[in-house]
Protein backbone atom coordinates (compact mmCIF):
# COMPACT_ATOMS: atom_id res chain seq x y z
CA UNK A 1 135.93 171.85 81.25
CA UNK A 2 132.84 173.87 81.47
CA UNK A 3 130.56 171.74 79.44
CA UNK A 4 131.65 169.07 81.82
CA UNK A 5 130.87 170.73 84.72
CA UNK A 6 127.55 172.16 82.57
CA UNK A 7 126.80 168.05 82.60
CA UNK A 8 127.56 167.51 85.82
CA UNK A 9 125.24 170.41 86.74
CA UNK A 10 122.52 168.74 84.88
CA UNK A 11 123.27 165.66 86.23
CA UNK A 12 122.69 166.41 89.89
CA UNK A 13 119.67 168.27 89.29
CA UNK A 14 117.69 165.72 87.10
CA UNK A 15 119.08 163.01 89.78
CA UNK A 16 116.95 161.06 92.03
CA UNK A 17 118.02 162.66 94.67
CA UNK A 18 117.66 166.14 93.80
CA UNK A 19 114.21 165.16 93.30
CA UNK A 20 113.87 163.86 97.03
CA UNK A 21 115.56 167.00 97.87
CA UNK A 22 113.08 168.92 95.78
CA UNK A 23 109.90 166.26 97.42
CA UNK A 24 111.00 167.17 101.12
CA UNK A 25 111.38 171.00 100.52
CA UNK A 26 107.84 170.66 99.43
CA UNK A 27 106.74 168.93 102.50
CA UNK A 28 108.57 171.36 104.97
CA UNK A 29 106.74 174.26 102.91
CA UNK A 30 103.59 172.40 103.53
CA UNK A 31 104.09 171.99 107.05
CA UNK A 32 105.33 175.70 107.51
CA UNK A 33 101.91 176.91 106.50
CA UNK A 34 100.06 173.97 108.47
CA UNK A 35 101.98 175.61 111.21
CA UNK A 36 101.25 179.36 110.32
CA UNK A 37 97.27 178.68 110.07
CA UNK A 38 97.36 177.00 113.68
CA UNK A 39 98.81 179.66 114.90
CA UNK A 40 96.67 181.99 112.87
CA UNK A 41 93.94 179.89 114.97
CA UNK A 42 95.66 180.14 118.56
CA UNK A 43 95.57 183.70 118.02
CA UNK A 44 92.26 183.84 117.00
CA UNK A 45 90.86 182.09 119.46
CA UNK A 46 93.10 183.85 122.28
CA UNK A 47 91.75 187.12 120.88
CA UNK A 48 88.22 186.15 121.09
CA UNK A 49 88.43 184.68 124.88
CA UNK A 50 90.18 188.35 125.75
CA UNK A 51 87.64 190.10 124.25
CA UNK A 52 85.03 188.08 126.07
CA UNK A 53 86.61 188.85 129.05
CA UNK A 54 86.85 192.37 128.80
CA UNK A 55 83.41 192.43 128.05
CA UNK A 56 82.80 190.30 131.47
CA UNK A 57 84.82 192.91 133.38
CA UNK A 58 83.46 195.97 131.81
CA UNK A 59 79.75 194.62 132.18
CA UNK A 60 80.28 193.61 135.76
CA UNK A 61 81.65 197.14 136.05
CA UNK A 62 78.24 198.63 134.45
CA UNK A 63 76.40 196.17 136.64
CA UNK A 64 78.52 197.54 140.23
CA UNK A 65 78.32 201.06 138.98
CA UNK A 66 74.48 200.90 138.72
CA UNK A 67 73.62 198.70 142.02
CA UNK A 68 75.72 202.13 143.92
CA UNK A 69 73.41 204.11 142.41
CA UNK A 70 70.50 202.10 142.96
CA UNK A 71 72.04 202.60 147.24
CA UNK A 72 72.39 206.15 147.10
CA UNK A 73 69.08 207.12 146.11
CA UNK A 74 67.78 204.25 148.60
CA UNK A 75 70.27 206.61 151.02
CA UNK A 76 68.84 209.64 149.89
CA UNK A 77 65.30 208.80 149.58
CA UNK A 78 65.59 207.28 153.35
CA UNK A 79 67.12 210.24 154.51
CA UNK A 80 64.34 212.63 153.38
């Protein structure tokens, strides 16, 4: 009985269709990291555009920040 089902087990596995089995595992592994690098990409590029806006927000901050000072010593020198 169990070198029967020892054949059997060889059987299945050196079948054709194991090996499709074994052919379409391969192509959903290939398509898993397709999918992981595009998001690896997405994420990239979302990271970069934040970053670019931050540093859109913090120099428009600098550039605010420095015209008020630029007024207050207009202010000050006027009212002298």
């Amino acid at each position: 009985m169990t070198l029967a089902l020892l054949r059997l087990a060889d059987a299945v596995r050196n079948s054709p269709l194991a090996g499709g089995f074994e052919h379409h595992f391969t192509l959903l592994q290939r398509q898993a990291i397709s999918l992981g690098i595009q998001i690896r990409q997405l994420f990239h590029q979302m990271l970069a555009t934040t970053q670019c806006q931050i540093a859109t927000e913090i120099g428009t901050d600098r550039v605010a920040r420095m015209v008020q000072h630029v007024q207050q010593r207009q202010r000050r020198a006027q009212a002298l």
